[in-house]
Structures are given as C-alpha cells and as structure tokens.
N, C-alpha and C. Protein backbone atom coordinates (compact mmCIF):
# COMPACT_ATOMS: atom_id res chain seq x y z
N UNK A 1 -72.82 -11.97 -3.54
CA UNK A 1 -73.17 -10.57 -3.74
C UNK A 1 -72.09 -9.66 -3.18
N UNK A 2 -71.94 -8.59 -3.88
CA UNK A 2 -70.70 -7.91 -3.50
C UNK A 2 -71.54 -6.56 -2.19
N UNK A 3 -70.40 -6.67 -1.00
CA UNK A 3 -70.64 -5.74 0.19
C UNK A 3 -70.79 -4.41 -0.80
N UNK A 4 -70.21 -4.11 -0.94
CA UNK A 4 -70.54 -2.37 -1.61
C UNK A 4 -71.58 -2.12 -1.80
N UNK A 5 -71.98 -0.90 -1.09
CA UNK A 5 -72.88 -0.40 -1.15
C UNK A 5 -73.29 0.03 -2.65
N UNK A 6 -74.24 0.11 -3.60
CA UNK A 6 -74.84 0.33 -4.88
C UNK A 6 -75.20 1.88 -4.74
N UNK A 7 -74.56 2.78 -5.33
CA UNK A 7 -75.33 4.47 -4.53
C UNK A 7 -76.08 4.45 -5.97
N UNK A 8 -77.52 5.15 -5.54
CA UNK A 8 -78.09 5.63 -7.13
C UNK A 8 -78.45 7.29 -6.55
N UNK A 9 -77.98 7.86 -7.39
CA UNK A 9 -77.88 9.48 -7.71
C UNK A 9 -79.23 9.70 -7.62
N UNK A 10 -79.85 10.58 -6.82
CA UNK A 10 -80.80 11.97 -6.75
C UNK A 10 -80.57 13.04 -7.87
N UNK A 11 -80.57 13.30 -8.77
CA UNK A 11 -80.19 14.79 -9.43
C UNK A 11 -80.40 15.60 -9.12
N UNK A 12 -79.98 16.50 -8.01
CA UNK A 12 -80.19 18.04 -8.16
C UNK A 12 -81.24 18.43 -8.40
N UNK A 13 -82.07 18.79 -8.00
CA UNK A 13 -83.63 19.32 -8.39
C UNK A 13 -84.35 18.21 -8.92
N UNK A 14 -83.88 17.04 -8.75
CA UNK A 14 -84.77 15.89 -9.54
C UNK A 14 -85.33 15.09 -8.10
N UNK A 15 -86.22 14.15 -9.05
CA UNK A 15 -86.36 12.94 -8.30
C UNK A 15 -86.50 11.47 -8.66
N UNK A 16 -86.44 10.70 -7.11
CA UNK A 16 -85.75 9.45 -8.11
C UNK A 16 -86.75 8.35 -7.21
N UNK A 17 -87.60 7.78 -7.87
CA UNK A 17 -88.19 6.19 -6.74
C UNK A 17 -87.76 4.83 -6.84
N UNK A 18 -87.95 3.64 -5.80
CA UNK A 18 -87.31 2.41 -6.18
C UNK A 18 -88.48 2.02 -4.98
N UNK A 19 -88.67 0.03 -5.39
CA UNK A 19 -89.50 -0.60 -4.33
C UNK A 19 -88.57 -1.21 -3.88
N UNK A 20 -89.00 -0.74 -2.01
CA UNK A 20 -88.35 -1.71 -1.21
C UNK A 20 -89.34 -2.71 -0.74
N UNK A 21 -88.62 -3.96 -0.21
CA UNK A 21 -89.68 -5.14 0.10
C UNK A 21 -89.41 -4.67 1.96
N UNK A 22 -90.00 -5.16 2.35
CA UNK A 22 -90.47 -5.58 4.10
C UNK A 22 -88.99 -5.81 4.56
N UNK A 23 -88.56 -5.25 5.44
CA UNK A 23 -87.28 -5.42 6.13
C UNK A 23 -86.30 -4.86 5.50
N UNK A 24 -86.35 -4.53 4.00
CA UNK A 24 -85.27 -3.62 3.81
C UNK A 24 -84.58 -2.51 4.26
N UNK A 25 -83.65 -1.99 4.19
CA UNK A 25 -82.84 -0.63 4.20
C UNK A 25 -82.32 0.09 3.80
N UNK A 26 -83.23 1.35 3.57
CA UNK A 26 -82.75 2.25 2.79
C UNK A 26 -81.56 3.69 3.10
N UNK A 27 -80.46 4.12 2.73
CA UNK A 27 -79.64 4.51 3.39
C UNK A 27 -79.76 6.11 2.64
N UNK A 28 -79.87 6.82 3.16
CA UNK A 28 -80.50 8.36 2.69
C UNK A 28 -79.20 9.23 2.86
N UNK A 29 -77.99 9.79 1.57
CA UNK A 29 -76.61 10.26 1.88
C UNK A 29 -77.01 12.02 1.33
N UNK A 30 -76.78 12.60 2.67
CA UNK A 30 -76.54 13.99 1.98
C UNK A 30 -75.40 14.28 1.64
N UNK A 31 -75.19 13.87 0.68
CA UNK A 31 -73.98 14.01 -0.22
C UNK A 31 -72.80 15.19 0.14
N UNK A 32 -73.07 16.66 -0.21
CA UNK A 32 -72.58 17.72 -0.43
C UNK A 32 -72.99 18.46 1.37
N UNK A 33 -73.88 18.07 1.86
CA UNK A 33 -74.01 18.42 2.95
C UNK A 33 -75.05 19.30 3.59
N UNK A 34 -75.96 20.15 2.94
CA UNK A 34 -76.98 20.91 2.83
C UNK A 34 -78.19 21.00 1.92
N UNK A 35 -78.49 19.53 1.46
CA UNK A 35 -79.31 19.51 0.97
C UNK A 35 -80.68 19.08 1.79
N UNK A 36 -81.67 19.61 1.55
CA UNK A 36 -82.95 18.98 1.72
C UNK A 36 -83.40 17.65 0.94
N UNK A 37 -84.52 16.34 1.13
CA UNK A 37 -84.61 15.30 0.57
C UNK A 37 -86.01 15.35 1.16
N UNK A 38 -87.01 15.35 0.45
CA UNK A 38 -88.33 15.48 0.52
C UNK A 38 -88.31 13.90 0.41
N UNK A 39 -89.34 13.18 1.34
CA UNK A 39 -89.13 11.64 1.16
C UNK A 39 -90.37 11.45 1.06
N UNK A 40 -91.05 10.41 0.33
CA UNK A 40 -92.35 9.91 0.61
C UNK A 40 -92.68 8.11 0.64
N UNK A 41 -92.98 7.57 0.90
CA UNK A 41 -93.42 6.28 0.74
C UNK A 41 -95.00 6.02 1.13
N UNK A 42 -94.82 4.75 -0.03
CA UNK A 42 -96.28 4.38 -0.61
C UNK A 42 -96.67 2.87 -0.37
N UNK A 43 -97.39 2.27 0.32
CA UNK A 43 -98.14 0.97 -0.01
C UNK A 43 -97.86 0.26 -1.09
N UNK A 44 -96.92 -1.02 -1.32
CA UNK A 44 -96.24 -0.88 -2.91
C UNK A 44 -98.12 -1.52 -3.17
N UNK A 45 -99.08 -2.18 -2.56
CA UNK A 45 -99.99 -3.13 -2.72
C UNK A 45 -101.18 -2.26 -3.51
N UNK A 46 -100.82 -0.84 -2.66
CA UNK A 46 -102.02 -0.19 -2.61
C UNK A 46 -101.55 1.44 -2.41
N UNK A 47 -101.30 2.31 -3.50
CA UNK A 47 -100.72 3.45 -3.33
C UNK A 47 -101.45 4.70 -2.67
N UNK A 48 -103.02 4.08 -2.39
CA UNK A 48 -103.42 5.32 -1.64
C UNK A 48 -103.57 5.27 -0.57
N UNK A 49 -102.49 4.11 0.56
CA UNK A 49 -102.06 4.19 1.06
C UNK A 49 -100.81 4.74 1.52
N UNK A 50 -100.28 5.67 2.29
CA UNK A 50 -99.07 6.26 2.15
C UNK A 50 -98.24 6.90 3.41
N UNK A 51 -97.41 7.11 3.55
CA UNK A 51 -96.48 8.08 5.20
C UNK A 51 -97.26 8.67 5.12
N UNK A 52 -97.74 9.11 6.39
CA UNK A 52 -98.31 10.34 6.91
C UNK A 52 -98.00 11.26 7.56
N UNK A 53 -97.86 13.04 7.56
CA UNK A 53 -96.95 13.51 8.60
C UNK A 53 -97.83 13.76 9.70
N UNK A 54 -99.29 13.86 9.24
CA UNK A 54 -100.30 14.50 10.70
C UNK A 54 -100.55 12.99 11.26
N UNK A 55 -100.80 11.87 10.66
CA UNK A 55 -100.80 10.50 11.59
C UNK A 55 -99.68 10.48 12.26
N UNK A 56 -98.46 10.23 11.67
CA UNK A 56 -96.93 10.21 12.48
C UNK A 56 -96.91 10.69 14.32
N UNK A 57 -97.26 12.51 13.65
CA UNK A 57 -97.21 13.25 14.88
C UNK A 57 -98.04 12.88 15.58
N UNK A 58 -99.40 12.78 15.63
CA UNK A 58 -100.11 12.13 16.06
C UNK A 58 -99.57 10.86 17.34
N UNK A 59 -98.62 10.25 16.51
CA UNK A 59 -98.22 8.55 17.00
C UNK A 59 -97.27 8.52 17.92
N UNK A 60 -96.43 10.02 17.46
CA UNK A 60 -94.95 10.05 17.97
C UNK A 60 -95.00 11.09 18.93
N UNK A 61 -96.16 12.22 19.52
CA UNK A 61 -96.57 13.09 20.03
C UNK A 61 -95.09 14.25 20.04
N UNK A 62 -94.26 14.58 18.50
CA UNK A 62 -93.87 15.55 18.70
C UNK A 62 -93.22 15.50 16.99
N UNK A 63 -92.89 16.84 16.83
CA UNK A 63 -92.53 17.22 15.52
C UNK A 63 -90.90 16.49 14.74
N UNK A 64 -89.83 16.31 15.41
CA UNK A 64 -88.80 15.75 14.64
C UNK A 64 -88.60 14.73 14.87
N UNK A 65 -88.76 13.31 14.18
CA UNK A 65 -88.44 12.04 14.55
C UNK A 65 -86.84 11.67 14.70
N UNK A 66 -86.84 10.30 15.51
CA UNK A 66 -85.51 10.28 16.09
C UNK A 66 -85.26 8.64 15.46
N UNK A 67 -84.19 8.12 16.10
CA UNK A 67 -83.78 6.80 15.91
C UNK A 67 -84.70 6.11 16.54
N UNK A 68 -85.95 5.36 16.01
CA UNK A 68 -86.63 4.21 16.60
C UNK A 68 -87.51 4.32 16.32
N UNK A 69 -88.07 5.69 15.82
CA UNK A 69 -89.24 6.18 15.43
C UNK A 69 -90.04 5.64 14.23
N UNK A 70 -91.14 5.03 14.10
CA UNK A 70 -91.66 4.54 13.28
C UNK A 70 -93.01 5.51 12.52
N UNK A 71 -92.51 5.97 11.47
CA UNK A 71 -93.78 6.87 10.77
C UNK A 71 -94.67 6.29 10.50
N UNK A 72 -96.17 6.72 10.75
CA UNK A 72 -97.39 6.28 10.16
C UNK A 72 -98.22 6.34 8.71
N UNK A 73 -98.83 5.03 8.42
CA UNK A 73 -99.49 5.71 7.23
C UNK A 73 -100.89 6.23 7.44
N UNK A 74 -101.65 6.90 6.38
CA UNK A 74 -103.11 7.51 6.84
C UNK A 74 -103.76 6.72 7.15
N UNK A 75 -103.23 5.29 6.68
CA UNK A 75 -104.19 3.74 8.11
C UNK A 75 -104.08 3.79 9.14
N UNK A 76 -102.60 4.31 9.35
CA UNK A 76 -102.07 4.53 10.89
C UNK A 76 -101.61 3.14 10.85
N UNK A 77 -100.94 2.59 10.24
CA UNK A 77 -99.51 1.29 10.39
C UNK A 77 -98.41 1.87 9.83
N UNK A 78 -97.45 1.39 10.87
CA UNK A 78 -95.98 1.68 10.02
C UNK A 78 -95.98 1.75 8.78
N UNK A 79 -94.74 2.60 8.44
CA UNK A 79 -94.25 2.32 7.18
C UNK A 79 -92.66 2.26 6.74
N UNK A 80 -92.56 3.40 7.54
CA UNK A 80 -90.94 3.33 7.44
C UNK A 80 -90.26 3.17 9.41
N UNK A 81 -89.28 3.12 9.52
CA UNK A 81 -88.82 3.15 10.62
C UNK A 81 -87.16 3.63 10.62
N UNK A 82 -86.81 4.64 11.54
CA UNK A 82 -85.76 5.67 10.86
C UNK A 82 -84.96 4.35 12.03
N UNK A 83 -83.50 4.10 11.67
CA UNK A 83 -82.87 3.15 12.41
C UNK A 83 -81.49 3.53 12.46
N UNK A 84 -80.96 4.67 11.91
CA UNK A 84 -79.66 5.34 11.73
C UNK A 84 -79.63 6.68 11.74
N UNK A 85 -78.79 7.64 11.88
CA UNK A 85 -78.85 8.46 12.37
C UNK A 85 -77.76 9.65 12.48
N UNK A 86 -76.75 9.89 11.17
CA UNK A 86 -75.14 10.26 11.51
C UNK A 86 -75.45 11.85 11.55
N UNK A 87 -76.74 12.29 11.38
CA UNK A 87 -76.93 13.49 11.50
C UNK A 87 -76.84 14.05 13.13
N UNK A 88 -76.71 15.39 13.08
CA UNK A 88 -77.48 16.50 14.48
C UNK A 88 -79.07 15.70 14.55
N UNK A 89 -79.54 15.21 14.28
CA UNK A 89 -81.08 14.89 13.52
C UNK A 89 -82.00 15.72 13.53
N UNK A 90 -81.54 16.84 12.69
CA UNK A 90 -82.63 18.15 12.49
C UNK A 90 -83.48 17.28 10.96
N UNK A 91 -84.73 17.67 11.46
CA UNK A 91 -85.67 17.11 9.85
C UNK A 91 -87.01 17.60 10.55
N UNK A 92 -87.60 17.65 9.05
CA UNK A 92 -88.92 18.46 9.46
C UNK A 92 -89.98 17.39 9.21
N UNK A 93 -91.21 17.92 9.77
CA UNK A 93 -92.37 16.89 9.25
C UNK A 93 -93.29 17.94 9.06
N UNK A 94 -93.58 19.20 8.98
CA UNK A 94 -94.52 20.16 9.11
C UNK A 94 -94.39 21.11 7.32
N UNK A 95 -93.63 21.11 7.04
CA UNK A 95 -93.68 21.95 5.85
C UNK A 95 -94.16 20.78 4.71
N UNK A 96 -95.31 21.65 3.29
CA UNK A 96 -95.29 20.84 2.71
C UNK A 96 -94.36 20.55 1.40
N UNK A 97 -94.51 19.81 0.50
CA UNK A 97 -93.69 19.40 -0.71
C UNK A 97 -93.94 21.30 -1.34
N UNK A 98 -92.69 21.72 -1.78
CA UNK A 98 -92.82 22.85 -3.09
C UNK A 98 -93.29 22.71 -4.29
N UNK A 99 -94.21 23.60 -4.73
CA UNK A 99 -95.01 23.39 -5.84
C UNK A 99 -95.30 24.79 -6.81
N UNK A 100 -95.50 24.94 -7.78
CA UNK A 100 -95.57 26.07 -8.59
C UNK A 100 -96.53 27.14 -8.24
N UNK A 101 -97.52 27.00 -7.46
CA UNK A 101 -97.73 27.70 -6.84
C UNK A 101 -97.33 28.22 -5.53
N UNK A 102 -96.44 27.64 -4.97
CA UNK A 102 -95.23 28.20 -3.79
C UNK A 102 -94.31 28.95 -4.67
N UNK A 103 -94.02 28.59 -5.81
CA UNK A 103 -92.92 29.42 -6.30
C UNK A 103 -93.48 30.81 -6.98
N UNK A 104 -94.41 30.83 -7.71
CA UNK A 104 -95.36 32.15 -7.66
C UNK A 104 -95.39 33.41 -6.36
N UNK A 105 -95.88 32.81 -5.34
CA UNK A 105 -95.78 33.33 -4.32
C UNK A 105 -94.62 34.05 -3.77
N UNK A 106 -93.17 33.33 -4.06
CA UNK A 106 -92.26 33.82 -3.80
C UNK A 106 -91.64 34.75 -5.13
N UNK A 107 -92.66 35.26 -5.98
CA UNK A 107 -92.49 36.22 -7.12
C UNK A 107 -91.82 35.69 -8.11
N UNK A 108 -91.48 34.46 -8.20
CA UNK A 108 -91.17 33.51 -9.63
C UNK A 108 -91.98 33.70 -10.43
N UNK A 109 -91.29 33.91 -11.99
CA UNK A 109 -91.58 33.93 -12.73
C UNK A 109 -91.77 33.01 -13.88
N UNK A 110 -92.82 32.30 -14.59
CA UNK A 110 -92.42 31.13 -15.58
C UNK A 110 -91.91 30.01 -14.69
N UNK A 111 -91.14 28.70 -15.85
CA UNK A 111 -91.27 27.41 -14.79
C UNK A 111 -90.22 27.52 -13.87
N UNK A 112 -90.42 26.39 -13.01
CA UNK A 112 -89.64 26.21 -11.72
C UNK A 112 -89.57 24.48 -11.23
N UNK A 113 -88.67 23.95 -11.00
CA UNK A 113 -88.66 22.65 -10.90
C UNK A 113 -89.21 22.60 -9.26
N UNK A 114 -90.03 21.55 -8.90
CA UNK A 114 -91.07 21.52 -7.64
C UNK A 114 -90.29 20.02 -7.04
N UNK A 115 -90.75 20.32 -6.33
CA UNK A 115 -90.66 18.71 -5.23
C UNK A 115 -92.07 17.85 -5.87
N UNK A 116 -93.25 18.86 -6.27
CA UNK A 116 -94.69 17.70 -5.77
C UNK A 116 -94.71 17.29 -7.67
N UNK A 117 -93.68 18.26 -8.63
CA UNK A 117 -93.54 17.82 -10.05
C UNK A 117 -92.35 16.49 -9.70
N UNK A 118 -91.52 16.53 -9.07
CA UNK A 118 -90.77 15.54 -8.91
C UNK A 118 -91.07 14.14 -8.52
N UNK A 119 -91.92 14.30 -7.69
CA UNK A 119 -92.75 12.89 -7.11
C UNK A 119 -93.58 12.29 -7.98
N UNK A 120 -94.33 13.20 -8.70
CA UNK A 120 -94.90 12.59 -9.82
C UNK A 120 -94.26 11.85 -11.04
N UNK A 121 -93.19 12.32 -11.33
CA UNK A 121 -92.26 12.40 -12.67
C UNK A 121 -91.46 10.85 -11.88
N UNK A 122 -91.15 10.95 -10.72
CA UNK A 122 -90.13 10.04 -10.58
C UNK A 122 -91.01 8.85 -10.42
N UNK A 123 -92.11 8.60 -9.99
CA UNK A 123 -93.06 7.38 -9.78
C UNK A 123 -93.68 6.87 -11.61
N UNK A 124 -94.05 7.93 -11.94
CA UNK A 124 -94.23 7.62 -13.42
C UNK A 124 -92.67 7.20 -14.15
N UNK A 125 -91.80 7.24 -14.08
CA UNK A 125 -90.56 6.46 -14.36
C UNK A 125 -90.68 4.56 -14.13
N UNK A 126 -91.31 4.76 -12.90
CA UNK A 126 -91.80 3.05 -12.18
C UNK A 126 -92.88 2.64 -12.64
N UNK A 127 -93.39 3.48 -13.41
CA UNK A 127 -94.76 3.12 -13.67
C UNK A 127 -96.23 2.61 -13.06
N UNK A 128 -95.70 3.92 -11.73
CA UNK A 128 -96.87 4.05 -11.31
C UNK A 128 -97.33 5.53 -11.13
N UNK A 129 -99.00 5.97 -10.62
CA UNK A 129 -98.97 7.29 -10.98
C UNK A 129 -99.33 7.99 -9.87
N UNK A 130 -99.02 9.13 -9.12
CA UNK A 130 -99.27 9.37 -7.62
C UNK A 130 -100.58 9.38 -7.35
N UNK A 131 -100.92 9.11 -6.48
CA UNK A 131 -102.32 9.55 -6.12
C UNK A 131 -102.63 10.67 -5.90
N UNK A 132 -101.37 11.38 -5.13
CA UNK A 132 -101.72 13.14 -4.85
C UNK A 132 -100.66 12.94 -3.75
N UNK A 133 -100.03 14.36 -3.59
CA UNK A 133 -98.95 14.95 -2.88
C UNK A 133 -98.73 14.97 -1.66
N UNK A 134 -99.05 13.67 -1.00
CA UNK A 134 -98.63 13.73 0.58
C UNK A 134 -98.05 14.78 1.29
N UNK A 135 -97.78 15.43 2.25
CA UNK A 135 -96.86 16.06 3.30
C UNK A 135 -95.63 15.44 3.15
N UNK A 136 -94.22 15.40 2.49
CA UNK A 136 -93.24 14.84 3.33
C UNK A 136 -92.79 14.73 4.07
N UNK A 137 -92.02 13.86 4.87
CA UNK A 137 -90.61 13.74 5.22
C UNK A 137 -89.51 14.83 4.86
N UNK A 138 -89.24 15.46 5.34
CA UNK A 138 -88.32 16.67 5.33
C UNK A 138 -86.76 16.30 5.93
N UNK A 139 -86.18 15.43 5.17
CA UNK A 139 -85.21 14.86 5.98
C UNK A 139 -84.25 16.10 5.66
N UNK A 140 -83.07 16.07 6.66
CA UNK A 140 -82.02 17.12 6.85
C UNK A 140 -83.02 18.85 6.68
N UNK A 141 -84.00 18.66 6.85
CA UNK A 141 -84.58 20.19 6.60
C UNK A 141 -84.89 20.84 8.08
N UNK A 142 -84.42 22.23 8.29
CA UNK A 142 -84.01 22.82 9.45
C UNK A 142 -85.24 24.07 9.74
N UNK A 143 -86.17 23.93 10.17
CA UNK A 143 -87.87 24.65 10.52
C UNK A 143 -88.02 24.59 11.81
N UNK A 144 -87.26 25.33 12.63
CA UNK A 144 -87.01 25.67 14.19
C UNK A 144 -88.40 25.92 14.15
N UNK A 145 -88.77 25.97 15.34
CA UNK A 145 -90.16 26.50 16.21
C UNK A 145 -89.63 27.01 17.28
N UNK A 146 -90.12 28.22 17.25
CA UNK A 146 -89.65 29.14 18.88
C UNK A 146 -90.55 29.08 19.55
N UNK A 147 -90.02 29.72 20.60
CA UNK A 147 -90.87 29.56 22.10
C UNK A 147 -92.67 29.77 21.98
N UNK A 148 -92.62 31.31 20.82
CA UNK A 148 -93.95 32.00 20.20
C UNK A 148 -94.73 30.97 19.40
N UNK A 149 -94.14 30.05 19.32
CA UNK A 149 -94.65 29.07 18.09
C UNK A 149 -94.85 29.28 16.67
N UNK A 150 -93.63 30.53 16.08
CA UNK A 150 -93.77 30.85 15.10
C UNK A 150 -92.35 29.91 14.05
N UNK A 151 -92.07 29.40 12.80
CA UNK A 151 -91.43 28.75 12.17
C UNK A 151 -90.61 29.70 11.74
N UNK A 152 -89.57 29.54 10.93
CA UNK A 152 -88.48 30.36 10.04
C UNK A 152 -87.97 28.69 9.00
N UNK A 153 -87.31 29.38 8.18
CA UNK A 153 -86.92 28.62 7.20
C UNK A 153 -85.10 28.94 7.11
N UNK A 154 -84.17 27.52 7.53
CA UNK A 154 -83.16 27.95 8.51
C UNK A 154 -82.47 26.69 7.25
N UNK A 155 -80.66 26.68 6.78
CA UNK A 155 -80.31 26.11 5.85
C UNK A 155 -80.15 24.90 6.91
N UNK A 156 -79.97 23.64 6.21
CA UNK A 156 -79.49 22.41 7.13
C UNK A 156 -78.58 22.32 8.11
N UNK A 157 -78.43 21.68 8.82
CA UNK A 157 -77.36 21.44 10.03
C UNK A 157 -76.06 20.56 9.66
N UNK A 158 -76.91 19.64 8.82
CA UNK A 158 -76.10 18.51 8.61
C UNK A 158 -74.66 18.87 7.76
N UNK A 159 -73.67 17.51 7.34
CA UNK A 159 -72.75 18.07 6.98
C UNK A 159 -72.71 16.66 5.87
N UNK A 160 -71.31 16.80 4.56
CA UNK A 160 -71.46 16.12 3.44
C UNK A 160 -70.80 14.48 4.22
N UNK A 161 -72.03 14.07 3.65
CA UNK A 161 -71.65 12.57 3.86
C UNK A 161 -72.16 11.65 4.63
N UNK A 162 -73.72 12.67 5.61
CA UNK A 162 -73.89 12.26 7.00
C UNK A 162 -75.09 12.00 6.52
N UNK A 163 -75.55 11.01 6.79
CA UNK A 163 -76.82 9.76 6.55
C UNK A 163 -78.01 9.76 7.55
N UNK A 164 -79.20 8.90 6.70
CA UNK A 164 -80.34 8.78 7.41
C UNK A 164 -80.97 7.02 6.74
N UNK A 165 -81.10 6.23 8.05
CA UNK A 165 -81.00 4.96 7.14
C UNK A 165 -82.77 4.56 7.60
N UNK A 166 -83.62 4.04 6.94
CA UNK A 166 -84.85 3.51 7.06
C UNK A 166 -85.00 2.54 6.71
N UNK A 167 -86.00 1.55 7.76
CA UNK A 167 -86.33 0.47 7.43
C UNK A 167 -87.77 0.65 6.77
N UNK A 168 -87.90 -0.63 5.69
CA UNK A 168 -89.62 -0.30 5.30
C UNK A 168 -89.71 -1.75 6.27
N UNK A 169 -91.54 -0.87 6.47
CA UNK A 169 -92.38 -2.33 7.57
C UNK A 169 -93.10 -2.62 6.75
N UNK A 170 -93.32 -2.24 5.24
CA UNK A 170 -93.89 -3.55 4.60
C UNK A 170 -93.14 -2.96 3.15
N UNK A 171 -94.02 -3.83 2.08
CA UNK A 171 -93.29 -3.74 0.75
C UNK A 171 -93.63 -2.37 0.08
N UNK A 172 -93.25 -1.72 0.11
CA UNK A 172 -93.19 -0.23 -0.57
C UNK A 172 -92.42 0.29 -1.40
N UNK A 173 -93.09 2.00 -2.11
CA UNK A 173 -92.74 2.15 -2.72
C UNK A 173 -92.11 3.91 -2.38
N UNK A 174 -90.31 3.99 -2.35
CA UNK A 174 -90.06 5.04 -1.76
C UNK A 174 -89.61 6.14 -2.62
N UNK A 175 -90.03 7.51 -2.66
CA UNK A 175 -89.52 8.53 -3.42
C UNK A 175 -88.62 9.44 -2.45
N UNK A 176 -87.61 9.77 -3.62
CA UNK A 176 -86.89 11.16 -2.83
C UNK A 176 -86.73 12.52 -3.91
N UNK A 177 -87.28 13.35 -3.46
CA UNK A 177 -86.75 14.80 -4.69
C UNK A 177 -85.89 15.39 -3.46
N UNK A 178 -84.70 15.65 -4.81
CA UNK A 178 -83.69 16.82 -4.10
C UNK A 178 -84.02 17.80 -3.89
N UNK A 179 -84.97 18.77 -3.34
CA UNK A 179 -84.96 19.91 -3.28
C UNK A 179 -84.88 21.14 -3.92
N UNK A 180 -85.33 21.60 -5.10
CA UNK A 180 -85.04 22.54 -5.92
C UNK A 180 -85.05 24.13 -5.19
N UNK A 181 -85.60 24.43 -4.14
CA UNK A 181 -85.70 25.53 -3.72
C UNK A 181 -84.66 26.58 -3.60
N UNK A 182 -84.87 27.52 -4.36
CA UNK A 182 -83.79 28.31 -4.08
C UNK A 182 -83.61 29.94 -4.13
N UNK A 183 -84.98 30.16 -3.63
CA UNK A 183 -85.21 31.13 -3.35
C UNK A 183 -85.18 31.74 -1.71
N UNK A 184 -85.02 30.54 -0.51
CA UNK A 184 -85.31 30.43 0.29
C UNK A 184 -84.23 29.65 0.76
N UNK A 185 -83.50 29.98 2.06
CA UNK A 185 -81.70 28.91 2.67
C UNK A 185 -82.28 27.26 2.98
N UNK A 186 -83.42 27.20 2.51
CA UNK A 186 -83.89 25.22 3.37
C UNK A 186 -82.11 25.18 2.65
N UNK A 187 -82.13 24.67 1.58
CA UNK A 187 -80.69 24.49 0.89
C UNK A 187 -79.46 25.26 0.71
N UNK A 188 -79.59 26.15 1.38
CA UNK A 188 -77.90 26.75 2.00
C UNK A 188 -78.36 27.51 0.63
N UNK A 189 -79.78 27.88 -0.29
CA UNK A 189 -79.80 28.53 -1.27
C UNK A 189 -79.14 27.56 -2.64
N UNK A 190 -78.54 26.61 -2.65
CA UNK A 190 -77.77 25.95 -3.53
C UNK A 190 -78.28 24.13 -3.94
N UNK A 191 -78.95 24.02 -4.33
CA UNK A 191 -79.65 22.72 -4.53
C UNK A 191 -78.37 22.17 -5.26
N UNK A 192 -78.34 20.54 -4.46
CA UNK A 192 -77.14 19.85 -5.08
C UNK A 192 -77.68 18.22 -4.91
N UNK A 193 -77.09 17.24 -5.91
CA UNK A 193 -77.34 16.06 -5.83
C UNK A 193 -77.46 15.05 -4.78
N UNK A 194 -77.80 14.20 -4.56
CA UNK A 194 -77.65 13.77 -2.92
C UNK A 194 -77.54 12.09 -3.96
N UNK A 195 -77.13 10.87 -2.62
CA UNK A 195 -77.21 9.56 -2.99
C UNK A 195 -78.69 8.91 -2.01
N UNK A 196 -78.80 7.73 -2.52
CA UNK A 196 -79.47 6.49 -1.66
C UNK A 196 -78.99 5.30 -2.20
N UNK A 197 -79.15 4.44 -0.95
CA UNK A 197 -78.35 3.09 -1.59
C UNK A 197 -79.49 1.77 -0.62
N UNK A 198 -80.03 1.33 -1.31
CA UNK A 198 -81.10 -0.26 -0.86
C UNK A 198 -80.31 -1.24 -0.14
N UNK A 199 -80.10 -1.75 0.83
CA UNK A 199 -78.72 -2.27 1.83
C UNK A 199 -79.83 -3.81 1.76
C-alpha cells in the first residue's frame, strides 16, 4: 500500500461522508485556513446512535476539546477521540449545524446552502438516511465566551494546512460540511474547500 496520504475534497459549501472501522484515523485539513468543518459521527451499526455535544461536555466538564479528549455518544460511549492537534485548538461544541431557518433570520432571501442540508445530502450519497441533525463538532470554529458569559461569532484562528486528526472507538460513520455561512466571519466570511484523508 502506498504511504501517501489519499486527500478526498470537502466542496466548499458541500458535504462529504465515509465509514471508518474501530481504530482508524481520520485526518481533518483546513486547507485554505479559515474554514469551519461541522463534523458529525454515527454508530455505523446503529445510526441513532451518534456524537454528542451536551453528553461530551457533560464527560469532559468544559466547552473546547483538546488532544486526548474522547467525545461522547447520546449512550454516553466514545466515539471519536481527537489525537492530533496542529491547530491554536480553537473549536466549538456549543453552536448548532446552519439551517434555512438560521439563514432567514439573518434576512436571507430564497435558497441557501446549510450545514444540516449537507449532512443529509452527504449520508444519502452512502446510502444511508440521517436520523436528525445532531449538534456538531465545530472544528476550527472560533465562539469565545467572555467573562459575562455572553458568545460572539469570531473568524477561525487556525491557518492553511493545520490539521485535526481523530480516532473512531468503534465502526462509524463520519460526516463533514464545509461551512457555507457567509453572512457571519465563523469563515473569515469566505467559505472554501477543506481536505480529509482515512490514515
């Protein structure tokens, strides 16, 4: 088998899923450098099983996970386990997936490409069909909390090229949407393609 890493493209406002088995590693590239990557993973056995962000916090007793950190599912067993790290490691777990009614809100007009249309679209590619829109994984996404305990919506930290690598703790099934938002800096305002590569 050849060392090279295999990159498969995110599109830009798209999304993209693949099954990993138990012990794999998945290598998460912000490509361009300011993108957001809404992540989710699923029970490959049993999909209404899934990451959780209020179990997680719960597990991990604080909002941004680090290197060692193992996310929960709504069983409360692992699922993923973050094991790399080339970021600042700014990422959120508190905001949810964007959806057409978030984009309404922000006075959009007509369609709008979503994170929670992406998760759907990219699992139905695998041929499977979501159960419903988890909380993501907010990897590279920058949602300070101040002292007041109030949030802001702040562009990424990270820079092009700088990674987030996960292990799955069992056989699953992982999605990523690039971020379409762009009404709002999560994405420096500029939604751009990102990689992942199955190690």
């Amino acid at each position: 088998m050849a060392n090279k890493e295999e990159l498969v493209t995110i599109p830009a406002r798209k999304g993209k899923a693949a099954r990993v088995a138990k012990g794999g590693r998945v290598k998460v590239i912000n490509t361009h450098g300011k993108q957001v990557i809404d992540t989710w993973a699923f029970n490959a056995a049993d999909v209404r099983e899934f990451m959780s962000m209020e179990h997680s916090r719960a597990h991990l007793l604080k909002v941004i996970p680090a290197v060692g950190d193992a996310m929960l599912t709504n069983h409360r067993r692992p699922i993923l386990t973050i094991v790399e790290d080339t970021t600042p490691g700014i990422h959120d777990t508190l905001i949810a997936a964007c959806d057409s009614h978030r984009y309404k809100m922000l006075g959009v007009h007509g369609y709008h490409e979503s994170c929670t249309e992406n998760l759907a679209l990219a699992m139905r590619e695998i041929g499977v069909e979501a159960p419903e829109t988890p909380s993501p994984l907010n990897l590279f996404m920058n949602i300070p909390v101040a002292a007041d305990g109030s949030l802001s919506f702040q562009a990424p930290v990270s820079s092009a090229g700088q990674y987030v690598t996960l292990r799955a703790e069992m056989d699953l099934i992982i999605v990523f949407s690039a971020c379409p938002q762009d009404i709002i800096p999560v994405n420096d305002m500029m939604p751009t393609e990102a990689h992942f590569a199955i190690l």
